[in-house]
N, C-alpha and C. Protein backbone atom coordinates (compact mmCIF):
# COMPACT_ATOMS: atom_id res chain seq x y z
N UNK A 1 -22.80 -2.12 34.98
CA UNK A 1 -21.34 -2.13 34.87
C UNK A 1 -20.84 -3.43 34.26
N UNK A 2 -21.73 -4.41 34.23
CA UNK A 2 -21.10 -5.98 34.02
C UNK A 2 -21.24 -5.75 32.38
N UNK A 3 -22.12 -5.08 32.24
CA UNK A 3 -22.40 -5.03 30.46
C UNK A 3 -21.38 -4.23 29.77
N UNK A 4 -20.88 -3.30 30.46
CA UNK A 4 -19.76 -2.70 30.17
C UNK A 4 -18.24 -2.95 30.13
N UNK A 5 -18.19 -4.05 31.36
CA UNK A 5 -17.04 -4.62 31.03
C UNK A 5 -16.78 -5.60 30.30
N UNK A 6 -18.15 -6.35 29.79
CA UNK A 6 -18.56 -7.30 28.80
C UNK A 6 -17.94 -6.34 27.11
N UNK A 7 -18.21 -5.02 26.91
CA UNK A 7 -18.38 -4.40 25.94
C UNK A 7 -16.93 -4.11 25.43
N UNK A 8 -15.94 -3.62 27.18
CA UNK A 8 -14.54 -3.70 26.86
C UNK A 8 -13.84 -4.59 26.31
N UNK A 9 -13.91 -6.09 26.96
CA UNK A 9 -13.10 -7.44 27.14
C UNK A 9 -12.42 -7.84 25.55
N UNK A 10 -11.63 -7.48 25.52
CA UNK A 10 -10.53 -7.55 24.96
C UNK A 10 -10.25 -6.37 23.62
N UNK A 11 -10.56 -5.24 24.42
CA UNK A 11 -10.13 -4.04 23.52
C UNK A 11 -8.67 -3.44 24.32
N UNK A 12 -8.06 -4.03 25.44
CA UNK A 12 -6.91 -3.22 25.79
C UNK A 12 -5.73 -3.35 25.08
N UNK A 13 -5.18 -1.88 24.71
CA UNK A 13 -4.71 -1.75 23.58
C UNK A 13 -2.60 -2.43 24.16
N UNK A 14 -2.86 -3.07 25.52
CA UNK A 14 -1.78 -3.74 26.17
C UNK A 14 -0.52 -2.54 26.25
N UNK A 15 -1.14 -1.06 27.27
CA UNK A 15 -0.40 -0.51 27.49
C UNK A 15 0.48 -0.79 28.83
N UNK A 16 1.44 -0.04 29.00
CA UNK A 16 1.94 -0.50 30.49
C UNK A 16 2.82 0.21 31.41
N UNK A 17 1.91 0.32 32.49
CA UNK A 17 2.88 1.06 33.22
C UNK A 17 1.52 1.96 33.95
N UNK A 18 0.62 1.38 33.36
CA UNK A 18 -0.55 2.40 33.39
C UNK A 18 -1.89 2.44 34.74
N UNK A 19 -2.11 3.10 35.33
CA UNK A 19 -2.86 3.10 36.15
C UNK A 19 -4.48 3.69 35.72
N UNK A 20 -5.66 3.05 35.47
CA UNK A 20 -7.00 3.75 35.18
C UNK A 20 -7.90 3.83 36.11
N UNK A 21 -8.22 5.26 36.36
CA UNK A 21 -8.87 5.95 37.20
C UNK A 21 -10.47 6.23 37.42
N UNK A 22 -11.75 5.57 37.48
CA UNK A 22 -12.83 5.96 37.36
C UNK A 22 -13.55 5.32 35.85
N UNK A 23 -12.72 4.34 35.63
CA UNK A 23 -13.35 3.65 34.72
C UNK A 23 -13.07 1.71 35.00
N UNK A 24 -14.06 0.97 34.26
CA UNK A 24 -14.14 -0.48 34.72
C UNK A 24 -12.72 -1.46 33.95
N UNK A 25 -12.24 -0.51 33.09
CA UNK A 25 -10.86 -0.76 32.04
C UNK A 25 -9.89 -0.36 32.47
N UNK A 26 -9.03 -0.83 32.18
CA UNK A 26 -7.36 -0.26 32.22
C UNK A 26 -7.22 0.09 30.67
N UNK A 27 -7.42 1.28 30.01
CA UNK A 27 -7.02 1.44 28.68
C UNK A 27 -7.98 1.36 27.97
N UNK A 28 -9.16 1.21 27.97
CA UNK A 28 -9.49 0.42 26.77
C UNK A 28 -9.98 1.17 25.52
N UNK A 29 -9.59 0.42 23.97
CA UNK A 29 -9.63 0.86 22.78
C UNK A 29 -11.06 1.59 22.81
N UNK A 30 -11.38 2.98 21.57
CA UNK A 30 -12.43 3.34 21.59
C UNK A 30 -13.37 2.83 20.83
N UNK A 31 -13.86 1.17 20.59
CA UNK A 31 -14.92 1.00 19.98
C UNK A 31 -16.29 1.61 20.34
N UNK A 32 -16.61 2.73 20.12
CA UNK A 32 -17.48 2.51 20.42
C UNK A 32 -18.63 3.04 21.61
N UNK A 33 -18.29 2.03 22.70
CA UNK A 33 -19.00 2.41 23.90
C UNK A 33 -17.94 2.35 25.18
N UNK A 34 -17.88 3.46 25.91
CA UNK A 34 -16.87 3.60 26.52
C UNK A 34 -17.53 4.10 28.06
N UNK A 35 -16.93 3.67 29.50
CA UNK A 35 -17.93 3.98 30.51
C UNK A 35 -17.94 4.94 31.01
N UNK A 36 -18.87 5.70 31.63
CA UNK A 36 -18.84 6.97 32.45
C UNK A 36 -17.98 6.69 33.69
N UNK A 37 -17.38 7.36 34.27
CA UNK A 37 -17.40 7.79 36.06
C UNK A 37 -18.02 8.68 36.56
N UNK A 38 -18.11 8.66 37.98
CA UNK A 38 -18.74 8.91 38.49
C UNK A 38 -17.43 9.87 39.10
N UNK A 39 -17.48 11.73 38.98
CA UNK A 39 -16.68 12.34 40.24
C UNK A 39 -15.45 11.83 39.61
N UNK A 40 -15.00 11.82 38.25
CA UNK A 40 -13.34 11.34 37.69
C UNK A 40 -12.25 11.75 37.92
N UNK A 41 -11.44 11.15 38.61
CA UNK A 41 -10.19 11.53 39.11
C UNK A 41 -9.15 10.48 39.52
N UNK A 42 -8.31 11.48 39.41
CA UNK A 42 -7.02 10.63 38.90
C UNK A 42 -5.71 10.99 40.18
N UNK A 43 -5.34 9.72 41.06
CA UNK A 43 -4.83 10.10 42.44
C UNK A 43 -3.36 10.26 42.12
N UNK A 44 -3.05 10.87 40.84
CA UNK A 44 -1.54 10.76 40.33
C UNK A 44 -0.57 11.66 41.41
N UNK A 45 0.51 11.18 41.63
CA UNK A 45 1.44 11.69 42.44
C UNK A 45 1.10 11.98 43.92
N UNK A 46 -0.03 10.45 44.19
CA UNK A 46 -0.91 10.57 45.57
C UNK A 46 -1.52 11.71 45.95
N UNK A 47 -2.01 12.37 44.68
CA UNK A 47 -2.70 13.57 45.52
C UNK A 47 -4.19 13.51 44.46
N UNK A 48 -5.14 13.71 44.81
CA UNK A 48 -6.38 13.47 43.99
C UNK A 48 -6.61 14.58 42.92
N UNK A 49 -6.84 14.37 41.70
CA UNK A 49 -6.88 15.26 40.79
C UNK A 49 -8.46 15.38 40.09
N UNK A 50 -8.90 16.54 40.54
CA UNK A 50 -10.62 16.60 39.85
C UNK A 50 -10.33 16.93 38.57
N UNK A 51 -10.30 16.14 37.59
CA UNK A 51 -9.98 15.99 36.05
C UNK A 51 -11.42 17.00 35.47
N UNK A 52 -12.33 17.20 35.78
CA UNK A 52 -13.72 17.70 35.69
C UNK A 52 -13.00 19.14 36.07
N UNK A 53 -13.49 19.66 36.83
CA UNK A 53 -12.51 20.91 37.59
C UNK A 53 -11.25 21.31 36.64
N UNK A 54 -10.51 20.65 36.72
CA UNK A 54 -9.54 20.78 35.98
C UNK A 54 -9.55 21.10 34.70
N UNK A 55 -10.09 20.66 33.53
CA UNK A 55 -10.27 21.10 32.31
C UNK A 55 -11.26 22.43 32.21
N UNK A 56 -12.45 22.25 33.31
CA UNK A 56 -13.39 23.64 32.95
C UNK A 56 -12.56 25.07 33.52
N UNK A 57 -11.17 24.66 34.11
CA UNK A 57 -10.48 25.80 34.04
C UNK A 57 -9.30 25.76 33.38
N UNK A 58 -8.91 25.00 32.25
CA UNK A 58 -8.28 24.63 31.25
C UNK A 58 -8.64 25.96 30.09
N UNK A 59 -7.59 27.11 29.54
CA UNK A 59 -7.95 27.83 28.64
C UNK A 59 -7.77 27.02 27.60
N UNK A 60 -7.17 25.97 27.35
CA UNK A 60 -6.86 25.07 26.07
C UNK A 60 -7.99 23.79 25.91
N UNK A 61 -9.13 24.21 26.54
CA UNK A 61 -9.96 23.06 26.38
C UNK A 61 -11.05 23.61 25.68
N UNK A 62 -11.62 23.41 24.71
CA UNK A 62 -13.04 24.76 23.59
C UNK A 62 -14.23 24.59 24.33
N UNK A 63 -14.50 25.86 24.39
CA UNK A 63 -15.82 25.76 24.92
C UNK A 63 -16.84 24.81 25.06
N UNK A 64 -17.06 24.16 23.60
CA UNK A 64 -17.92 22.99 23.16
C UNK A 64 -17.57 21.88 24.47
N UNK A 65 -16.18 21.56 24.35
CA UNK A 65 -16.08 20.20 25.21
C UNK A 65 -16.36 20.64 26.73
N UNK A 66 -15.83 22.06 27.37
CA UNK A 66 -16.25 22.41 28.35
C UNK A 66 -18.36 22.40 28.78
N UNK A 67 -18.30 22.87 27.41
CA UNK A 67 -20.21 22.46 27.70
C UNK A 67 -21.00 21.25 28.27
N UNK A 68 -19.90 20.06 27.95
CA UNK A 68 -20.20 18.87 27.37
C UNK A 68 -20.16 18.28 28.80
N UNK A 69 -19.25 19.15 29.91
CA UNK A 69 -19.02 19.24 31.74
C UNK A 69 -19.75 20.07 32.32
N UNK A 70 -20.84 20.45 31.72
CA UNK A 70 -21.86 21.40 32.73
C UNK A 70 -22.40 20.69 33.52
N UNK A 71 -22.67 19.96 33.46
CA UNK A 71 -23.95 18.74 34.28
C UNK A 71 -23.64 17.16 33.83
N UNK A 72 -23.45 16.25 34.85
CA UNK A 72 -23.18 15.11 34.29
C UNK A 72 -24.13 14.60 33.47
N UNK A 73 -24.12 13.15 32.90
CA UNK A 73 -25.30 12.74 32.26
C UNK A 73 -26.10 11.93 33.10
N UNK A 74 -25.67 11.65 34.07
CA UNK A 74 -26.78 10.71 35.03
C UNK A 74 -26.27 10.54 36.40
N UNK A 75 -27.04 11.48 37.15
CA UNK A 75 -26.97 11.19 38.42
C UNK A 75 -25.47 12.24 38.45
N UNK A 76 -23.85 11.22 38.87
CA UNK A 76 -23.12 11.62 38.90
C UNK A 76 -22.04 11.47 38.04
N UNK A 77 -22.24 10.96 37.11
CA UNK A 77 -21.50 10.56 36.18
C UNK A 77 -21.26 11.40 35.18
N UNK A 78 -20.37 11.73 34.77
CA UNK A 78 -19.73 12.59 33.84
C UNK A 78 -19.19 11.53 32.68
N UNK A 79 -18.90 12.00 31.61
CA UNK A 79 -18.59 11.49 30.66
C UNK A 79 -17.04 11.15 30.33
N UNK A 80 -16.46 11.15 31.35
CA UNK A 80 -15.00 11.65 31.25
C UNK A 80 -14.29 9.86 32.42
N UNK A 81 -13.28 9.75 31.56
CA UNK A 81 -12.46 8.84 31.75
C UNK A 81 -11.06 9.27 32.05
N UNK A 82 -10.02 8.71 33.28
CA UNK A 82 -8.80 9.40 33.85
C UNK A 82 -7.86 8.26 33.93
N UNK A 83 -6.91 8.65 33.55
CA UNK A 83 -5.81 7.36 33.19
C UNK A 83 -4.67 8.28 34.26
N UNK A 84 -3.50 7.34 34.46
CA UNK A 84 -2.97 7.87 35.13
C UNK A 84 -1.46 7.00 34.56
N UNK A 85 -0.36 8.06 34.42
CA UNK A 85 0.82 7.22 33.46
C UNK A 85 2.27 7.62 33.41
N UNK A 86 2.83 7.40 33.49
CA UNK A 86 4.30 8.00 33.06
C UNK A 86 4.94 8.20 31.94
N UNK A 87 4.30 9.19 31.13
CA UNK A 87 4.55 9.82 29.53
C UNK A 87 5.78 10.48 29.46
N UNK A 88 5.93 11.95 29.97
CA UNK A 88 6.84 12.88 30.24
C UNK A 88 7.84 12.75 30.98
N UNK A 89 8.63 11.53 31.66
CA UNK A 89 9.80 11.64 32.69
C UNK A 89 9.31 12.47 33.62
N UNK A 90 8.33 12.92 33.94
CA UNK A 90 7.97 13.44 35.55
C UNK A 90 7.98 12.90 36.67
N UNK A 91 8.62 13.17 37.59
CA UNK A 91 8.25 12.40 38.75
C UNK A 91 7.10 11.68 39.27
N UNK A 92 6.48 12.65 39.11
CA UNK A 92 4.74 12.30 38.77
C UNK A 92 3.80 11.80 37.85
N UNK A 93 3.29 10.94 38.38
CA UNK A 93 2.58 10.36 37.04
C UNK A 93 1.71 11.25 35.66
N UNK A 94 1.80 11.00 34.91
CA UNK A 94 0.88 12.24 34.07
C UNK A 94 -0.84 11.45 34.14
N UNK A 95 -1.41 12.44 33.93
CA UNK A 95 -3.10 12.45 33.93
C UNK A 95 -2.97 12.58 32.65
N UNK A 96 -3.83 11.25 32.29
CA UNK A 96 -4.66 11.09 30.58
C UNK A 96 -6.44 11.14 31.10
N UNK A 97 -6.80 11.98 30.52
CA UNK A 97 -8.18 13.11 30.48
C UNK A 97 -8.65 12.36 28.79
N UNK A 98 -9.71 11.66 29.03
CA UNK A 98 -10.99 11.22 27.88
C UNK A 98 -12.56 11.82 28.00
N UNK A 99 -12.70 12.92 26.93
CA UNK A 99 -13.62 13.09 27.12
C UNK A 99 -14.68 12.67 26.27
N UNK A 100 -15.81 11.96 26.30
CA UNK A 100 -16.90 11.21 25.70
C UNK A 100 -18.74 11.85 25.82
N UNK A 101 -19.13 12.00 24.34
CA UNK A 101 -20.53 12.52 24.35
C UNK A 101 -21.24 11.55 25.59
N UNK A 102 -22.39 12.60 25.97
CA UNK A 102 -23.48 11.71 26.78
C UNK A 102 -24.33 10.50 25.61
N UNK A 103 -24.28 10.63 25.07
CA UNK A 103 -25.80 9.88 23.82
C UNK A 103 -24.95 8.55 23.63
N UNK A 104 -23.99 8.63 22.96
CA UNK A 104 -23.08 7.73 22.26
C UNK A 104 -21.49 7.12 22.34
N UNK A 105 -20.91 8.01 24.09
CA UNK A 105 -19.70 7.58 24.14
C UNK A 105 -18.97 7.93 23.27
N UNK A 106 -18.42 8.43 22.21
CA UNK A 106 -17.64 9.14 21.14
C UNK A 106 -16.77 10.34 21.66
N UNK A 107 -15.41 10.22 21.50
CA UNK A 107 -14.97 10.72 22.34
C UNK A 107 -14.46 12.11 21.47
N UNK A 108 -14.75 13.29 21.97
CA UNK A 108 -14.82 14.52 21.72
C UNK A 108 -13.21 15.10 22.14
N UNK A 109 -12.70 14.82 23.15
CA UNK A 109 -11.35 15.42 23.30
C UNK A 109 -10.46 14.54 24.58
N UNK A 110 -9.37 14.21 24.37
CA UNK A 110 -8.11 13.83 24.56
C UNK A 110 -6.89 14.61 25.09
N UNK A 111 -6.82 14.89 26.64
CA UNK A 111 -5.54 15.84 27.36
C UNK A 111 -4.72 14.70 27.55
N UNK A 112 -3.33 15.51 27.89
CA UNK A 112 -2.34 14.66 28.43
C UNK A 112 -1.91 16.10 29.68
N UNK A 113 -1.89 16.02 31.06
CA UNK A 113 -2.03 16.89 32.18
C UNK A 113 -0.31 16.28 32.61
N UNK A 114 0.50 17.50 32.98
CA UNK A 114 2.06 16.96 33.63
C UNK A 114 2.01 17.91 34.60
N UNK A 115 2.56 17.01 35.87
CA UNK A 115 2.67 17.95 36.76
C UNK A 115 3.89 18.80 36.90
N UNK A 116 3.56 20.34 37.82
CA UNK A 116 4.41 21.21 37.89
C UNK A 116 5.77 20.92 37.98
N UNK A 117 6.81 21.15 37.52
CA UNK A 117 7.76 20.56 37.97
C UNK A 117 8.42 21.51 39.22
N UNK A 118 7.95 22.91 39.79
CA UNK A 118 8.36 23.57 40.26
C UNK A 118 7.29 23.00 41.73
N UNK A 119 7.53 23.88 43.02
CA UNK A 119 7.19 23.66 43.92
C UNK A 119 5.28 24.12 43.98
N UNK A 120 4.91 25.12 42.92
CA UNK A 120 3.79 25.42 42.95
C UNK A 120 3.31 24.38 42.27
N UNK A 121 2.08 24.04 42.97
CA UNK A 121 0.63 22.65 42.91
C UNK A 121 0.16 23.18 41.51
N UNK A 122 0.08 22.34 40.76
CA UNK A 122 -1.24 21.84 39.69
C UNK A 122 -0.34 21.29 38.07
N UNK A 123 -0.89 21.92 37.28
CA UNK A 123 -0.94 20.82 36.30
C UNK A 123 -0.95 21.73 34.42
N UNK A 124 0.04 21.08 34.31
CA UNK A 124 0.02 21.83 32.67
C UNK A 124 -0.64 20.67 31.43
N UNK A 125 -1.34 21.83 31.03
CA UNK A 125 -2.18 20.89 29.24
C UNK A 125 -0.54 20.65 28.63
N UNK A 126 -0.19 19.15 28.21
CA UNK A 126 0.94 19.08 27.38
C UNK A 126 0.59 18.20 25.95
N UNK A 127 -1.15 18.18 26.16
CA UNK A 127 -1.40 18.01 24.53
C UNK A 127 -2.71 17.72 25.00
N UNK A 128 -3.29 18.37 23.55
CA UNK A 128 -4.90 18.06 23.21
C UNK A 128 -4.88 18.25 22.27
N UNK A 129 -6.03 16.83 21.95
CA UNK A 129 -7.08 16.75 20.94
C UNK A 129 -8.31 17.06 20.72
N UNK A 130 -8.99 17.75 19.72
CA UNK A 130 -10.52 17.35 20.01
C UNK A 130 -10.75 17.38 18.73
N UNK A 131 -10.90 16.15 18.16
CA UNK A 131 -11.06 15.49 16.88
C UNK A 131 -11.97 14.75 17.27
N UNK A 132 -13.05 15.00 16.32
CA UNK A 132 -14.28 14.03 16.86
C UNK A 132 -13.55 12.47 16.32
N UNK A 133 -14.39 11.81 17.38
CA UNK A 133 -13.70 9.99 17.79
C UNK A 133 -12.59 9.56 18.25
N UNK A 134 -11.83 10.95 18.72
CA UNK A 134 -10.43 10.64 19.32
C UNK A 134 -10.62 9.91 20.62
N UNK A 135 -9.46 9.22 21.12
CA UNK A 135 -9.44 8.32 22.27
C UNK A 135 -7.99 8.52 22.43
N UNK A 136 -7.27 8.86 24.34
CA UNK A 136 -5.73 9.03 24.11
C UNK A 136 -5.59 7.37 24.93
N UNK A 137 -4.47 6.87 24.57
CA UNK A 137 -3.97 5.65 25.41
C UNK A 137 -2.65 5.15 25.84
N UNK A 138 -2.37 4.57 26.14
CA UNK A 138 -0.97 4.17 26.54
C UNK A 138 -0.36 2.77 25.46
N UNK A 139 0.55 3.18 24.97
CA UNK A 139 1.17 1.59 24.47
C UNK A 139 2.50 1.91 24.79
N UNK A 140 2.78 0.84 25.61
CA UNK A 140 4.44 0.60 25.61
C UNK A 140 5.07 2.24 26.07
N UNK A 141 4.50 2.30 27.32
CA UNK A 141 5.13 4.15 27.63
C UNK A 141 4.85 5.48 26.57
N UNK A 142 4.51 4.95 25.56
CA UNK A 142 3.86 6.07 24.72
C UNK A 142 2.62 6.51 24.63
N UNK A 143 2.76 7.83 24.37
CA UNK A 143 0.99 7.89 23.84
C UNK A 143 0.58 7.61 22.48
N UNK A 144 -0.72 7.23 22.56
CA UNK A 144 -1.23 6.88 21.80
C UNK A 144 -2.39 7.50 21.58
N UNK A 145 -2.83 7.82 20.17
CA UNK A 145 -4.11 8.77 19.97
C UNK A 145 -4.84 7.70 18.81
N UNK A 146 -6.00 7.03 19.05
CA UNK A 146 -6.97 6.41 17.83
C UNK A 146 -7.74 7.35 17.35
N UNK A 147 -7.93 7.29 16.66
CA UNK A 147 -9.37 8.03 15.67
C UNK A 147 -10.21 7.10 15.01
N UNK A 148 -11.65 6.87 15.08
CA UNK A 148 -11.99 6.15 14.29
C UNK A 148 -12.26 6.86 13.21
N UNK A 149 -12.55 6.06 11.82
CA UNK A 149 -12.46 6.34 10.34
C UNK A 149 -13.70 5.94 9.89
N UNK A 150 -14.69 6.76 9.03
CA UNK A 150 -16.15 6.46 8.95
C UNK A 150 -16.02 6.98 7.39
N UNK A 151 -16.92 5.51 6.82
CA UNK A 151 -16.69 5.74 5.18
C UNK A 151 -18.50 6.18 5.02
N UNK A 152 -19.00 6.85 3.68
CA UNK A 152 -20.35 7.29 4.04
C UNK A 152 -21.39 6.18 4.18
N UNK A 153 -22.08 6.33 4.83
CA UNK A 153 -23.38 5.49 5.00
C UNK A 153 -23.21 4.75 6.76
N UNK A 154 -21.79 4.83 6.93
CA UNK A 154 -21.38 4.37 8.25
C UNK A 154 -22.64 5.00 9.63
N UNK A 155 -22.78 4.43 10.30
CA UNK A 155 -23.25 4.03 11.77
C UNK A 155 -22.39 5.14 12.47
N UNK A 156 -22.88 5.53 13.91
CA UNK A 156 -22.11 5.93 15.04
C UNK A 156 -21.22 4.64 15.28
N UNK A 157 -22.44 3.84 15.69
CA UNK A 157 -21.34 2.70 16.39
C UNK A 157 -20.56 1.28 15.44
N UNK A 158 -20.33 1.64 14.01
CA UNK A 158 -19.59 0.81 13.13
C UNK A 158 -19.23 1.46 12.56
N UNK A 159 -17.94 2.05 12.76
CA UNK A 159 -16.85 2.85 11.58
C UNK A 159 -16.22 1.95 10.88
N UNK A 160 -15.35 2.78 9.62
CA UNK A 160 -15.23 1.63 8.57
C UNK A 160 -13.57 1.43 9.25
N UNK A 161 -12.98 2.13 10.11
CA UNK A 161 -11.60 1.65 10.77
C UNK A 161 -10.94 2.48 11.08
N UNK A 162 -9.80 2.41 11.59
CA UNK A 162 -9.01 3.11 12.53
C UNK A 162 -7.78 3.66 12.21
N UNK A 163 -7.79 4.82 12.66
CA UNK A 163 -6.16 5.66 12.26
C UNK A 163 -5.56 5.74 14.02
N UNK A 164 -3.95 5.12 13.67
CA UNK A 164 -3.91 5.63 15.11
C UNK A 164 -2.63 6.22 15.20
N UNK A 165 -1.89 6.94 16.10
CA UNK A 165 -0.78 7.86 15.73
C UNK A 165 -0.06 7.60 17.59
N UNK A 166 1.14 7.32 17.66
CA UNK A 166 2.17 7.02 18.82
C UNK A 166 2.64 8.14 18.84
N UNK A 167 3.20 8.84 19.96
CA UNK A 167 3.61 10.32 20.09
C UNK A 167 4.84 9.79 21.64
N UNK A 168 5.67 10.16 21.12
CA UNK A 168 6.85 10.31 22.12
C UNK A 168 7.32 11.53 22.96
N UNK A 169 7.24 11.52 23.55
CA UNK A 169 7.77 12.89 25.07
C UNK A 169 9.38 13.42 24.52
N UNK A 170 9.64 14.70 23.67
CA UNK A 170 11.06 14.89 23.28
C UNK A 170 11.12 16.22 23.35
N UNK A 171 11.99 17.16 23.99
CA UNK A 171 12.35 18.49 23.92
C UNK A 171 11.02 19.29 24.41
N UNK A 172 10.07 18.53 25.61
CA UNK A 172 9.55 19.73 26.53
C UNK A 172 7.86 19.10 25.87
N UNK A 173 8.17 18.39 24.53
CA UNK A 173 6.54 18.39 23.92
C UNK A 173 6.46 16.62 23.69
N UNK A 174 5.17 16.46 23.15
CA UNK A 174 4.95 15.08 22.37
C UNK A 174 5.53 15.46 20.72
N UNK A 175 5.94 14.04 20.29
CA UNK A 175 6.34 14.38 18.97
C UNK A 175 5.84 13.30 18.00
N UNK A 176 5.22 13.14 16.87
CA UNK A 176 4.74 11.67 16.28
C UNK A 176 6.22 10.74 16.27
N UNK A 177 5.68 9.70 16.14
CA UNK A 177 6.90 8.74 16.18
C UNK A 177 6.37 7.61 15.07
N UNK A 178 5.13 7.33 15.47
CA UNK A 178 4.80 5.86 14.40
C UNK A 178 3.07 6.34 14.35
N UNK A 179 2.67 5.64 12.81
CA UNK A 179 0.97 6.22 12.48
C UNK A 179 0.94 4.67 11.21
N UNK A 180 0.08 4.52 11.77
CA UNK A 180 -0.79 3.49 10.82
C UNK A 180 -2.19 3.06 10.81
N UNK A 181 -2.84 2.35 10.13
CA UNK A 181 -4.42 2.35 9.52
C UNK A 181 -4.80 0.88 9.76
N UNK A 182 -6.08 0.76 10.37
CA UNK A 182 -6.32 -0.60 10.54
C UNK A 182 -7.78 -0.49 9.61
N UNK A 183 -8.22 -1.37 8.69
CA UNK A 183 -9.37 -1.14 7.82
C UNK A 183 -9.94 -2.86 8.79
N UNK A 184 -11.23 -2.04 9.67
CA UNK A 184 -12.28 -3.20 10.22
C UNK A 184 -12.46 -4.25 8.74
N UNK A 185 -12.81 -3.78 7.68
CA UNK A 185 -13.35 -4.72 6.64
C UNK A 185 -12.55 -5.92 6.64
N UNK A 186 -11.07 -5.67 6.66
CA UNK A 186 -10.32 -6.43 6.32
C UNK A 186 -9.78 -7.24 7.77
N UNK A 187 -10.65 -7.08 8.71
CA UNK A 187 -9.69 -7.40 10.42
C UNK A 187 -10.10 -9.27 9.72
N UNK A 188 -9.52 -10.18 11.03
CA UNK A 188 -10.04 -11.36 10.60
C UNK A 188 -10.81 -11.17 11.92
N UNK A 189 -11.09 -12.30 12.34
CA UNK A 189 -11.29 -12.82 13.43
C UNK A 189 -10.62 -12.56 14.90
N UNK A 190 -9.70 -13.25 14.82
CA UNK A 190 -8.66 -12.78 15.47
C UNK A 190 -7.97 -11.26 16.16
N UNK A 191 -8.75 -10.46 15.23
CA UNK A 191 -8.16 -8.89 15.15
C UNK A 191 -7.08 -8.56 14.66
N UNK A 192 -6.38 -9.52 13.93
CA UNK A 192 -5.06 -9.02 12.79
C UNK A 192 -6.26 -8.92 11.39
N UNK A 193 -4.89 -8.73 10.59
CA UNK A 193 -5.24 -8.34 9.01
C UNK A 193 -4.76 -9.33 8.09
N UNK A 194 -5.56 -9.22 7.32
CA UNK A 194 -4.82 -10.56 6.36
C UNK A 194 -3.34 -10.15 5.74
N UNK A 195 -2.12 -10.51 5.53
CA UNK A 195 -0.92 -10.70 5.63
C UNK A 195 0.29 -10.28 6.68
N UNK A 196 0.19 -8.86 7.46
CA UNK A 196 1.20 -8.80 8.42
C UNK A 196 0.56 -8.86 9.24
N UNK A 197 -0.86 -8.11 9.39
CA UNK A 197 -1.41 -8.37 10.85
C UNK A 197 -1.41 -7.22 11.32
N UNK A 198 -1.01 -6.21 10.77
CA UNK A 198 -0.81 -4.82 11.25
C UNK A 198 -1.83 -3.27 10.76
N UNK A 199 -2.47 -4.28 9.88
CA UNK A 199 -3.18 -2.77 8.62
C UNK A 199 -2.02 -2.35 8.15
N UNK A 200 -2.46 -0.89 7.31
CA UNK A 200 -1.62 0.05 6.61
C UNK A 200 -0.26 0.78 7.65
N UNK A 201 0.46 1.15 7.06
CA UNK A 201 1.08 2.16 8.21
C UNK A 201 1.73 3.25 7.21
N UNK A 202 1.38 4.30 7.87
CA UNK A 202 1.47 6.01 7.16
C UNK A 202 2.96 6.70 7.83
């Protein structure tokens, strides 16, 4: 676990408001290598949520990623990361659901879970991804979706950079709001870009 939080340390993408559930991060960006939990769940609206459970009875989750929850990869660990947040104006916190290959951490699919607003218990899909290298996150009360960007000859674990897209809670759904491009080639040191500091923005 120490190597892992060694692997995070200073990828949080400085969301807030945010609670992380079954992982050694609060947030953290998808370079990469990202940690298992063990039994992932998310105690949103004080009541414990089996995020595992939950998606394999998810009709909006594809088979593939449901496969990917047959059996953990070690011991008890599942591949799956649970954030816990206030996206949607719900009373209740919303469940952010990361799901990540066993081999390589690469994250295969991205829920955002809102609870019922009616008196009956559980939980509605109010967005998914499953774009291979997606990662969902929190910035500044929004969601946030990265993708990494792989030019040919690229590595699993060195993409050539990042697309990432902000999605705002408006009229019942998420809606894009802001999308821009960070090219690794060009990061400095620091993790800005040479002149604004921001990469491209689309």
């Amino acid at each position: 676990m120490a190597a892992v939080g060694l692997l995070l340390a200073g990828c949080n993408p400085g969301g807030e408001g945010v609670r992380s559930e079954g992982s050694a991060s609060t947030t953290p960006a998808p370079k990469g290598a990202v940690s298992s939990a063990p039994s992932p769940a998310s105690t949103a609206g004080h009541k414990k949520v089996d995020a595992v459970q939950l998606m394999k009875d998810d009709p909006k989750v594809s088979a593939d990623v449901k496969k990917s929850l047959y059996k953990p990869c070690a011991a008890d660990e599942y591949p799956v990361e649970v954030t816990s947040a206030s996206l949607t104006g719900s009373k209740s916190p919303d469940v952010i659901v990361n799901v990540m290959t066993c081999a390589d951490s690469v994250g295969i699919g991205s829920y955002v879970y809102r609870r019922h607003a009616g008196a009956k218990d559980g939980y509605d899909n109010v967005y998914a991804n499953e774009q291979p290298s997606v990662y969902a996150g929190v910035n500044k009360g929004e969601l946030e979706i990265s993708k990494q960007t792989y030019a040919a000859g690229d590595k699993v674990c060195c993409p050539s950079g990042e697309d990432v897209m902000t999605y705002r809670w408006s009229g019942g759904r998420f809606t894009p709001h802001h999308r821009y491009h960070t090219d690794y080639s060009k990061t400095t040191v620091d993790g800005g870009t040479p002149g604004d500091g921001t990469g491209s923005e689309g």
